[in-house]
PDB file of N, CA and C in Angstrom:
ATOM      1  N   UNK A   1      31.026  19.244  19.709  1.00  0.00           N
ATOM      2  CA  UNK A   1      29.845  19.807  20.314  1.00  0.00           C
ATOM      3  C   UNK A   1      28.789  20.124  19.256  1.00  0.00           C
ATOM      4  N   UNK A   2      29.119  20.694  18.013  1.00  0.00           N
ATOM      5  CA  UNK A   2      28.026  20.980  17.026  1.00  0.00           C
ATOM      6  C   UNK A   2      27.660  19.653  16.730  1.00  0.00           C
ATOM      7  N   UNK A   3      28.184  18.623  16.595  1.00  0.00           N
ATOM      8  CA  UNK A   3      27.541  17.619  15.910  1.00  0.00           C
ATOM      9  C   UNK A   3      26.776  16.749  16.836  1.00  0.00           C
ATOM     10  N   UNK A   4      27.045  16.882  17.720  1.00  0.00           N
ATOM     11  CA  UNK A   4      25.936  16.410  19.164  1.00  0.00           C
ATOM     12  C   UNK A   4      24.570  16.838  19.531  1.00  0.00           C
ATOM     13  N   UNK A   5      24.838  18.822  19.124  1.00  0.00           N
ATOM     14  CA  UNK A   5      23.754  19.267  18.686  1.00  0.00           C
ATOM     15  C   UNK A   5      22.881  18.930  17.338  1.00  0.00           C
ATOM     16  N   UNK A   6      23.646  18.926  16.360  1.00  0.00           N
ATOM     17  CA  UNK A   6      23.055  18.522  14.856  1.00  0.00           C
ATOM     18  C   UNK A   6      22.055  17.534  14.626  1.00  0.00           C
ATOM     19  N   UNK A   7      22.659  16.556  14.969  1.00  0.00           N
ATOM     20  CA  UNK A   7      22.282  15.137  15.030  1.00  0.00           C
ATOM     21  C   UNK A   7      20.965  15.336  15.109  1.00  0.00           C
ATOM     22  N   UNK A   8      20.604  15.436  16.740  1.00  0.00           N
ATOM     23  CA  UNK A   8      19.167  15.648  17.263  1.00  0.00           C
ATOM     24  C   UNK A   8      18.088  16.260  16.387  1.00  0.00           C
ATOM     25  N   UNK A   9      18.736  17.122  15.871  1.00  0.00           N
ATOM     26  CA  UNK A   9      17.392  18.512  15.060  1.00  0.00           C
ATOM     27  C   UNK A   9      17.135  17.185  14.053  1.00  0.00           C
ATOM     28  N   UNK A  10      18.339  16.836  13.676  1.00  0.00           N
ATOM     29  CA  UNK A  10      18.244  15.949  12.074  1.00  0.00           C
ATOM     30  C   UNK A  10      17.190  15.061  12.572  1.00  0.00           C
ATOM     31  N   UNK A  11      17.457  14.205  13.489  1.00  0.00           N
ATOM     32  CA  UNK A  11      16.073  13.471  13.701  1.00  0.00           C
ATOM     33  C   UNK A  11      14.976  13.787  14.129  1.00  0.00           C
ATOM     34  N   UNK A  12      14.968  14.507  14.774  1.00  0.00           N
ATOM     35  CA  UNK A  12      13.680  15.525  14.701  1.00  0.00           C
ATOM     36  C   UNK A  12      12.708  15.933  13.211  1.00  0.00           C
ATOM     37  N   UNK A  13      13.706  17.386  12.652  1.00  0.00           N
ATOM     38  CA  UNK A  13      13.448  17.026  11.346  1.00  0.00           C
ATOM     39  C   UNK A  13      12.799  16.032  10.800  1.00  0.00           C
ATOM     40  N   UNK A  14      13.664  15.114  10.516  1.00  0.00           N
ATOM     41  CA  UNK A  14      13.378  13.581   9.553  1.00  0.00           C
ATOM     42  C   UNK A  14      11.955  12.935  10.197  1.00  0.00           C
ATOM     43  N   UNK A  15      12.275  12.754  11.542  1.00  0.00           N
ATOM     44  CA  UNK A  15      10.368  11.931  11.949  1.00  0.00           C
ATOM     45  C   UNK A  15       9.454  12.811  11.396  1.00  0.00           C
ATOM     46  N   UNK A  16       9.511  14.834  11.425  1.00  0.00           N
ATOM     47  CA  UNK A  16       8.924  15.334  11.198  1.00  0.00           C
ATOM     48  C   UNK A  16       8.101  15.275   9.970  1.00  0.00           C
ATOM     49  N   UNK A  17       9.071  15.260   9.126  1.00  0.00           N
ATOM     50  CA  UNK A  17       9.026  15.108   7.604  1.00  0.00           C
ATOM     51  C   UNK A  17       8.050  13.271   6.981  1.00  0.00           C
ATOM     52  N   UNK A  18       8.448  12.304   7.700  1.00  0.00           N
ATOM     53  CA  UNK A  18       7.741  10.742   7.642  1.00  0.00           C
ATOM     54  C   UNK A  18       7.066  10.935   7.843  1.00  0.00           C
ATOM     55  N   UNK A  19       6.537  11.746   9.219  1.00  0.00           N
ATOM     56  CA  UNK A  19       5.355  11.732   9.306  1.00  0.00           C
ATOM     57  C   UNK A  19       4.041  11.572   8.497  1.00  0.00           C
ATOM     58  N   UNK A  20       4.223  12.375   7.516  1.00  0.00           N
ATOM     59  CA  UNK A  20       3.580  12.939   7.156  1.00  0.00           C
ATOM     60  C   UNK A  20       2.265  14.148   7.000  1.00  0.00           C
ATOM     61  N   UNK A  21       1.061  13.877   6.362  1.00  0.00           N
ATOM     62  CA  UNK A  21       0.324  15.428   6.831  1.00  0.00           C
ATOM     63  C   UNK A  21      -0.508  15.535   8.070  1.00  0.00           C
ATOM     64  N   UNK A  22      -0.786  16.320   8.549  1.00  0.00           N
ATOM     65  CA  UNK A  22      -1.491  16.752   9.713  1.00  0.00           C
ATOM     66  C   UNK A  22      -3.158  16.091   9.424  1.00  0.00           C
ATOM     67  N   UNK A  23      -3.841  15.371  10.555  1.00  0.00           N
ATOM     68  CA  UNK A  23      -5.165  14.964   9.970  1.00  0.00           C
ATOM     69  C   UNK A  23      -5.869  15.787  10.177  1.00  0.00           C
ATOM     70  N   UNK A  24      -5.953  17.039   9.981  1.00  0.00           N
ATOM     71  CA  UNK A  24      -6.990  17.991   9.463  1.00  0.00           C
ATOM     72  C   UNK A  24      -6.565  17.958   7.756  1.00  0.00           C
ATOM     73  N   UNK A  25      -4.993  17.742   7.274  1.00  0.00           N
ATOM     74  CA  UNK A  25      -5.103  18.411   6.053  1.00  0.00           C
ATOM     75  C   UNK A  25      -5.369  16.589   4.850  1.00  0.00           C
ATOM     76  N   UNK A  26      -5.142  16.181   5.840  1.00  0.00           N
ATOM     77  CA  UNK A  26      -5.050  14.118   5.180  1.00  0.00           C
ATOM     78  C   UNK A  26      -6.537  14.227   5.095  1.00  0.00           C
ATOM     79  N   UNK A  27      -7.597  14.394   5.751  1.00  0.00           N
ATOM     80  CA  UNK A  27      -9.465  13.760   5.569  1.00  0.00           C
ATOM     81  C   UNK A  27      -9.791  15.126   4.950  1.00  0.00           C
ATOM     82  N   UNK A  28     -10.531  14.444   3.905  1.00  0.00           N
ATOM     83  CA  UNK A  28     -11.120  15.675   2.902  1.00  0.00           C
ATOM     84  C   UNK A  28     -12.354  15.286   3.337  1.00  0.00           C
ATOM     85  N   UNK A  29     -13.248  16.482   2.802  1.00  0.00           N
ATOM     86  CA  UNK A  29     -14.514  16.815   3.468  1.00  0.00           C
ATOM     87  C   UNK A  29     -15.135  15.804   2.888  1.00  0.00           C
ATOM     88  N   UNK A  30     -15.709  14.506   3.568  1.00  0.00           N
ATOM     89  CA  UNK A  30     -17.246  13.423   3.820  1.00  0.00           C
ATOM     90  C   UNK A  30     -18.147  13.935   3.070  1.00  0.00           C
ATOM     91  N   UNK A  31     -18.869  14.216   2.688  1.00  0.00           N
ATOM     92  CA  UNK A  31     -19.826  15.195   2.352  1.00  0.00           C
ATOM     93  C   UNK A  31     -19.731  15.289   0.793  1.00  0.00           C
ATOM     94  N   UNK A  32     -18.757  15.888   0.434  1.00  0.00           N
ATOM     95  CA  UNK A  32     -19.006  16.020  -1.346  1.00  0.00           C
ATOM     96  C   UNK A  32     -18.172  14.881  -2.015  1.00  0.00           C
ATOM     97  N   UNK A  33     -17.228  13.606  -1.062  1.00  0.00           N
ATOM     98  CA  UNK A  33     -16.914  12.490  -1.464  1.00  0.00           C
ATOM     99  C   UNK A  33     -18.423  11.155  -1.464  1.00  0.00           C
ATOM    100  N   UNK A  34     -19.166  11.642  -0.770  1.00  0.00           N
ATOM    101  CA  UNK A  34     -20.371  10.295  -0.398  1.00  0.00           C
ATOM    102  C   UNK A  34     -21.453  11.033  -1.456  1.00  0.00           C
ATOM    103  N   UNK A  35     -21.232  12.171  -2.014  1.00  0.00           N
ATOM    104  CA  UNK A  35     -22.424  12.633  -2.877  1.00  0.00           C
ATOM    105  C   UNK A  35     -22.826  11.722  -4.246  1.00  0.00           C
ATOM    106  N   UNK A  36     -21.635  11.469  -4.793  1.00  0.00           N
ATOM    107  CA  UNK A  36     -21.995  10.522  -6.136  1.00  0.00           C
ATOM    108  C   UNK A  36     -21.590   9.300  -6.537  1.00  0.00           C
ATOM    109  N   UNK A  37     -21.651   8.967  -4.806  1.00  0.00           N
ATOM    110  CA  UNK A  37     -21.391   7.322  -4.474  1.00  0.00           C
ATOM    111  C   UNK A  37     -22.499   6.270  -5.455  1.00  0.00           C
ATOM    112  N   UNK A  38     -23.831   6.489  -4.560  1.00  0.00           N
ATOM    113  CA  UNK A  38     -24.990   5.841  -5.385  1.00  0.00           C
ATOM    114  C   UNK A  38     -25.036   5.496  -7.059  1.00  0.00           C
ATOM    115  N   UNK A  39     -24.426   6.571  -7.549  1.00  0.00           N
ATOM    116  CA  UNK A  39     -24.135   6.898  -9.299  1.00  0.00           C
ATOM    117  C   UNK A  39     -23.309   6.027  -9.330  1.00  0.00           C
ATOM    118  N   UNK A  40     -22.116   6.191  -9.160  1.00  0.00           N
ATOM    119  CA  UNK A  40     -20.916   5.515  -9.567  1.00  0.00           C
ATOM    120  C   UNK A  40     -21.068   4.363  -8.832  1.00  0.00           C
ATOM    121  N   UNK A  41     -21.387   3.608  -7.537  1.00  0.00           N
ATOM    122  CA  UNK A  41     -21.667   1.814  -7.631  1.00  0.00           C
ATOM    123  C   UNK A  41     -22.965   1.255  -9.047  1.00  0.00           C
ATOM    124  N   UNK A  42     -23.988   2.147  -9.107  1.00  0.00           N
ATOM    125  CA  UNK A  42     -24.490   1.637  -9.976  1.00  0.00           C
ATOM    126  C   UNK A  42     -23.545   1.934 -11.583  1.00  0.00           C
ATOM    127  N   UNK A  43     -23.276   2.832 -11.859  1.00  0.00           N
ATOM    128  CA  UNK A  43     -22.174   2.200 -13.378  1.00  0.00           C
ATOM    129  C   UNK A  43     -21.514   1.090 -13.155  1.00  0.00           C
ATOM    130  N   UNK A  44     -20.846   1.208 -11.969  1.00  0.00           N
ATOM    131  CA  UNK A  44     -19.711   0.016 -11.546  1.00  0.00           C
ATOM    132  C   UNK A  44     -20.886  -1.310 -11.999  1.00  0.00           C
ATOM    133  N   UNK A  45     -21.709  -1.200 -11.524  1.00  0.00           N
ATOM    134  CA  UNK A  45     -22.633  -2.855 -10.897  1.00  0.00           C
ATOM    135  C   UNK A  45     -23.164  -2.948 -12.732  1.00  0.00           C
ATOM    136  N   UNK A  46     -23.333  -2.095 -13.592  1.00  0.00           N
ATOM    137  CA  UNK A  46     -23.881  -2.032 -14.739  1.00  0.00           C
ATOM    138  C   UNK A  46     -22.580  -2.701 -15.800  1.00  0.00           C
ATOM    139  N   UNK A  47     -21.339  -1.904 -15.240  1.00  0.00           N
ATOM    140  CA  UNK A  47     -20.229  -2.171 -16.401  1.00  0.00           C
ATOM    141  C   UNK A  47     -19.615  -3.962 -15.906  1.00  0.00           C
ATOM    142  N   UNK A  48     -19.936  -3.995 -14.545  1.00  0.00           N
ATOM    143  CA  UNK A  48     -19.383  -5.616 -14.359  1.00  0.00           C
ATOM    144  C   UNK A  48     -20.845  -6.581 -14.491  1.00  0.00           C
ATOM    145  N   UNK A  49     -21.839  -6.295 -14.864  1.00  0.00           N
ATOM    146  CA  UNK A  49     -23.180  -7.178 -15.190  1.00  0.00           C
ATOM    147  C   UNK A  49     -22.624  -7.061 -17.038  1.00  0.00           C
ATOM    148  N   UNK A  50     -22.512  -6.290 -17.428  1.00  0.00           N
ATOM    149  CA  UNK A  50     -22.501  -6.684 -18.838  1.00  0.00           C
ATOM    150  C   UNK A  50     -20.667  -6.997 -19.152  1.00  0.00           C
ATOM    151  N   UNK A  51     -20.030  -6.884 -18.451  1.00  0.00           N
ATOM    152  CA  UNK A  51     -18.743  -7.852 -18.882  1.00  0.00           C
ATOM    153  C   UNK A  51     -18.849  -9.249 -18.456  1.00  0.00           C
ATOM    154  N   UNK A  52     -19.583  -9.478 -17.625  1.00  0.00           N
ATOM    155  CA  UNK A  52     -19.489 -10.842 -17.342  1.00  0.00           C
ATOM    156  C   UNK A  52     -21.064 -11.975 -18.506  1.00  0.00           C
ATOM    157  N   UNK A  53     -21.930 -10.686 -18.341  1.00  0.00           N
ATOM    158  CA  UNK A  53     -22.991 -11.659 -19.509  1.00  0.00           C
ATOM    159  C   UNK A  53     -21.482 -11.774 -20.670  1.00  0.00           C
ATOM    160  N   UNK A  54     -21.096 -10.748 -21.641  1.00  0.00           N
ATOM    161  CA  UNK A  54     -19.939 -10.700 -22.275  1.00  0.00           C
ATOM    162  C   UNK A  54     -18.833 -12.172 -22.158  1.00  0.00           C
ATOM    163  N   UNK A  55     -18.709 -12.224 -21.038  1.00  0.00           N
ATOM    164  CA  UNK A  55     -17.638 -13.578 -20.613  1.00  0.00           C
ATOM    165  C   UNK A  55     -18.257 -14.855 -20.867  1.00  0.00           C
ATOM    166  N   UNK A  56     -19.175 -14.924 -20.329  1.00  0.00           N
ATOM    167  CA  UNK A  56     -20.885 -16.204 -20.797  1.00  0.00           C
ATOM    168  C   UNK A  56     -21.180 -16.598 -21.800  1.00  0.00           C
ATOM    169  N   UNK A  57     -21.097 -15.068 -22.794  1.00  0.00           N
ATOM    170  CA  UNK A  57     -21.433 -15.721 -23.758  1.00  0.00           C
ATOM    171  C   UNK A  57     -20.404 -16.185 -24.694  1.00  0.00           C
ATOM    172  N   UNK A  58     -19.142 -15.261 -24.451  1.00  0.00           N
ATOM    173  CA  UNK A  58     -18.243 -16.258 -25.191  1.00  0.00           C
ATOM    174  C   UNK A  58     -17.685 -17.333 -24.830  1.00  0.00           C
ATOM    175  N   UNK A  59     -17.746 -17.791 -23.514  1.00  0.00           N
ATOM    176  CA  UNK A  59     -17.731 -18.934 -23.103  1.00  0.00           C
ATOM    177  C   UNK A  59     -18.402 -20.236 -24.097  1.00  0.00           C
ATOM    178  N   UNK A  60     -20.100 -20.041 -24.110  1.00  0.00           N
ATOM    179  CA  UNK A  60     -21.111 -20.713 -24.580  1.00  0.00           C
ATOM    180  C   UNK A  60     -20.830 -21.122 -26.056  1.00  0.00           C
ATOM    181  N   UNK A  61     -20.330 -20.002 -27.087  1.00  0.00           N
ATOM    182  CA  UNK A  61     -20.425 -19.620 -28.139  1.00  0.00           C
ATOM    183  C   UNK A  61     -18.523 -20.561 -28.184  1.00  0.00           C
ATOM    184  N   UNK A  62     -17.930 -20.852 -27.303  1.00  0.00           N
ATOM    185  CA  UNK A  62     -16.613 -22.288 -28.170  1.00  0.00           C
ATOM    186  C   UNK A  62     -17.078 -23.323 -28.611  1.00  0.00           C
ATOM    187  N   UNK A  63     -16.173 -23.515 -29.658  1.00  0.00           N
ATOM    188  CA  UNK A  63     -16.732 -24.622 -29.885  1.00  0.00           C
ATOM    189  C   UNK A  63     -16.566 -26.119 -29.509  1.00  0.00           C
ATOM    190  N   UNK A  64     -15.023 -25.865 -28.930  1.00  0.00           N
ATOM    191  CA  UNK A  64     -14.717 -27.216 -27.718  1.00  0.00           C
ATOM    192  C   UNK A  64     -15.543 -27.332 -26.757  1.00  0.00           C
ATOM    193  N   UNK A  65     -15.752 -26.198 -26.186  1.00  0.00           N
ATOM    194  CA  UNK A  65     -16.696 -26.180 -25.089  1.00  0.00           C
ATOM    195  C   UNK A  65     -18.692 -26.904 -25.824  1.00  0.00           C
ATOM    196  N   UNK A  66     -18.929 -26.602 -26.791  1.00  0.00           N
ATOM    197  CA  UNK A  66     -20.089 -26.928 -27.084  1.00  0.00           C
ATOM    198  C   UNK A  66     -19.693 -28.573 -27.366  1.00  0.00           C
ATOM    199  N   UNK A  67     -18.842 -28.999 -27.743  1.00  0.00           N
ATOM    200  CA  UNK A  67     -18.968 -30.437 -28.743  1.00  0.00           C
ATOM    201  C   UNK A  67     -18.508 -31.093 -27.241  1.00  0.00           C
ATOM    202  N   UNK A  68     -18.059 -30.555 -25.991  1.00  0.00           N
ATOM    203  CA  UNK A  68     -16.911 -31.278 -24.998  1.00  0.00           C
ATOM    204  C   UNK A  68     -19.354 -31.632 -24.252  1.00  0.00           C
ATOM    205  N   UNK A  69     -19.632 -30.756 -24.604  1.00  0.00           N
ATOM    206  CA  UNK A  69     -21.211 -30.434 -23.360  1.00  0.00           C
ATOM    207  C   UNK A  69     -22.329 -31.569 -24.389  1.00  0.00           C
ATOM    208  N   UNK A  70     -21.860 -31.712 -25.526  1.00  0.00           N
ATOM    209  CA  UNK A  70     -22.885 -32.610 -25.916  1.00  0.00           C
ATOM    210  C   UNK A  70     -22.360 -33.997 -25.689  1.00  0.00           C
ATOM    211  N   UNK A  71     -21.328 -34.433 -25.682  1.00  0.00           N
ATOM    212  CA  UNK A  71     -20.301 -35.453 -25.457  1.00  0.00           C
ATOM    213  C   UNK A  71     -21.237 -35.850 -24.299  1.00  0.00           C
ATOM    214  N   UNK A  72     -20.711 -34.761 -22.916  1.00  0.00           N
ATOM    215  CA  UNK A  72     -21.378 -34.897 -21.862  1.00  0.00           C
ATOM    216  C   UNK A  72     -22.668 -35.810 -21.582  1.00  0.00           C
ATOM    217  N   UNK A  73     -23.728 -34.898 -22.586  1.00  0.00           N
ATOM    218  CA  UNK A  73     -24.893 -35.273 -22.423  1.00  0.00           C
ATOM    219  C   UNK A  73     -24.994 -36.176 -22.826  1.00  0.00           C
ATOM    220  N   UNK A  74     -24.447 -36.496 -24.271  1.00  0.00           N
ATOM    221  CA  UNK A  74     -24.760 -37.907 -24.756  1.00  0.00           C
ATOM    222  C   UNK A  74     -24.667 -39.479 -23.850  1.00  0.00           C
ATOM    223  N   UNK A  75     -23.343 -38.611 -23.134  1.00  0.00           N
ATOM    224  CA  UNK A  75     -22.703 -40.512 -22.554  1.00  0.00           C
ATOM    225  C   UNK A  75     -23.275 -40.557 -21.333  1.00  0.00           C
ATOM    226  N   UNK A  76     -23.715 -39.614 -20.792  1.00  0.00           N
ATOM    227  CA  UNK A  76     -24.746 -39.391 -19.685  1.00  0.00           C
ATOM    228  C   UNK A  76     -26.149 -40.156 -19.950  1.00  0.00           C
ATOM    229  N   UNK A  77     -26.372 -39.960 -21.291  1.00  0.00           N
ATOM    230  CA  UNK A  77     -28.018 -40.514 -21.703  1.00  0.00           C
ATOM    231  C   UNK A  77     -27.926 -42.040 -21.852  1.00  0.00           C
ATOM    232  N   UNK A  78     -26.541 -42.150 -22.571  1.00  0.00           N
ATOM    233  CA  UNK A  78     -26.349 -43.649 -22.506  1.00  0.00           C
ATOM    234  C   UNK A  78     -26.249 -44.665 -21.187  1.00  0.00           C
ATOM    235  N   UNK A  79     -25.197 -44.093 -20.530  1.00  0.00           N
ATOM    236  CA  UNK A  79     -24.727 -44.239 -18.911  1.00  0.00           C
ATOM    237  C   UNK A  79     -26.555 -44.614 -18.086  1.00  0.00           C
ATOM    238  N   UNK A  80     -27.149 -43.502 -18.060  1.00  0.00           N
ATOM    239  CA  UNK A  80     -28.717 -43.480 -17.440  1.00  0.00           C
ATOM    240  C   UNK A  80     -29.571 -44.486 -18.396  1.00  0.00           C
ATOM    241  N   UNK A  81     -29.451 -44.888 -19.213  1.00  0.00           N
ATOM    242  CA  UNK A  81     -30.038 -46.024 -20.155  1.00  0.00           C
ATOM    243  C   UNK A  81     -29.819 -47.359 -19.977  1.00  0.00           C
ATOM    244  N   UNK A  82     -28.402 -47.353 -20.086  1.00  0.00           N
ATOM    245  CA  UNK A  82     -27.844 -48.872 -19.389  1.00  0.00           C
ATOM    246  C   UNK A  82     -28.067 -49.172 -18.001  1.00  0.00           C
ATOM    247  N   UNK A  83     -28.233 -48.101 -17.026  1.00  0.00           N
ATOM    248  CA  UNK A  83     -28.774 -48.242 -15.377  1.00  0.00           C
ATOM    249  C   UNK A  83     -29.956 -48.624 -15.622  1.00  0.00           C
ATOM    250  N   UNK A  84     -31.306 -48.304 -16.380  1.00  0.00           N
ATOM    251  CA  UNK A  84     -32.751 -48.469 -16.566  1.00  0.00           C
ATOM    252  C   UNK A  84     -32.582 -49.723 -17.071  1.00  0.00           C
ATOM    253  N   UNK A  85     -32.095 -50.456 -18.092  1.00  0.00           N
ATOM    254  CA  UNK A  85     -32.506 -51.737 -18.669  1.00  0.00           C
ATOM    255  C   UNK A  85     -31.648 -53.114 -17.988  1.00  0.00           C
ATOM    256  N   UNK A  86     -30.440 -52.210 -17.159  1.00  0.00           N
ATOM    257  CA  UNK A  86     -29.973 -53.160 -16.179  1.00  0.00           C
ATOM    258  C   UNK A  86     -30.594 -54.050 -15.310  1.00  0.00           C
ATOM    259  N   UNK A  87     -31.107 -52.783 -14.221  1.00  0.00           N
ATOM    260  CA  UNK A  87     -31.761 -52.989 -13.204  1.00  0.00           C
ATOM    261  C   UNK A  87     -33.592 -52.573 -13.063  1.00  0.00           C
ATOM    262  N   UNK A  88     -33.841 -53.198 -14.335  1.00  0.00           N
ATOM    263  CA  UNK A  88     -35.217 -52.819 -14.403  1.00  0.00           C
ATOM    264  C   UNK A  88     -35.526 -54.377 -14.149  1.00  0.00           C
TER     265      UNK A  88
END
């Protein structure tokens, strides 16, 4: 008989406890969280504009990457040269 009773409280209890907190005590006050929103997206928008110029330029600044972009251009100029005296 006690453990027929037991049982029950225990699950009781236990959902009680998962639950977790009451939503008066879970939402904090709106109000002094939205105050220094504006501030902090602009650092945010400031610190990811200059990590990414940062990323650009060391991108620009390889030197595989520079000798792979003149390659490019070169056989490109040639490529567009041989089309002009082809079919001219």
């Amino acid at each position: 008989m006690r453990l027929s009773l037991a049982l029950p409280v225990l699950v009781v209890v236990l959902a009680m406890t998962l639950e977790g907190p009451a939503p008066a005590q879970a939402a904090p006050d709106i109000s002094s969280t939205l105050e220094g929103l504006p501030d902090k997206l602009k650092e945010f928008g400031n610190t990811l504009e200059d990590k990414a110029r940062a990323a650009i330029d060391h991108i620009k600044q390889k030197e595989i990457l520079s000798k792979t972009r003149n390659w490019l251009s070169e056989t490109w100029s040639k490529v567009k040269e041989k089309f002009t005296t082809t079919f001219s």
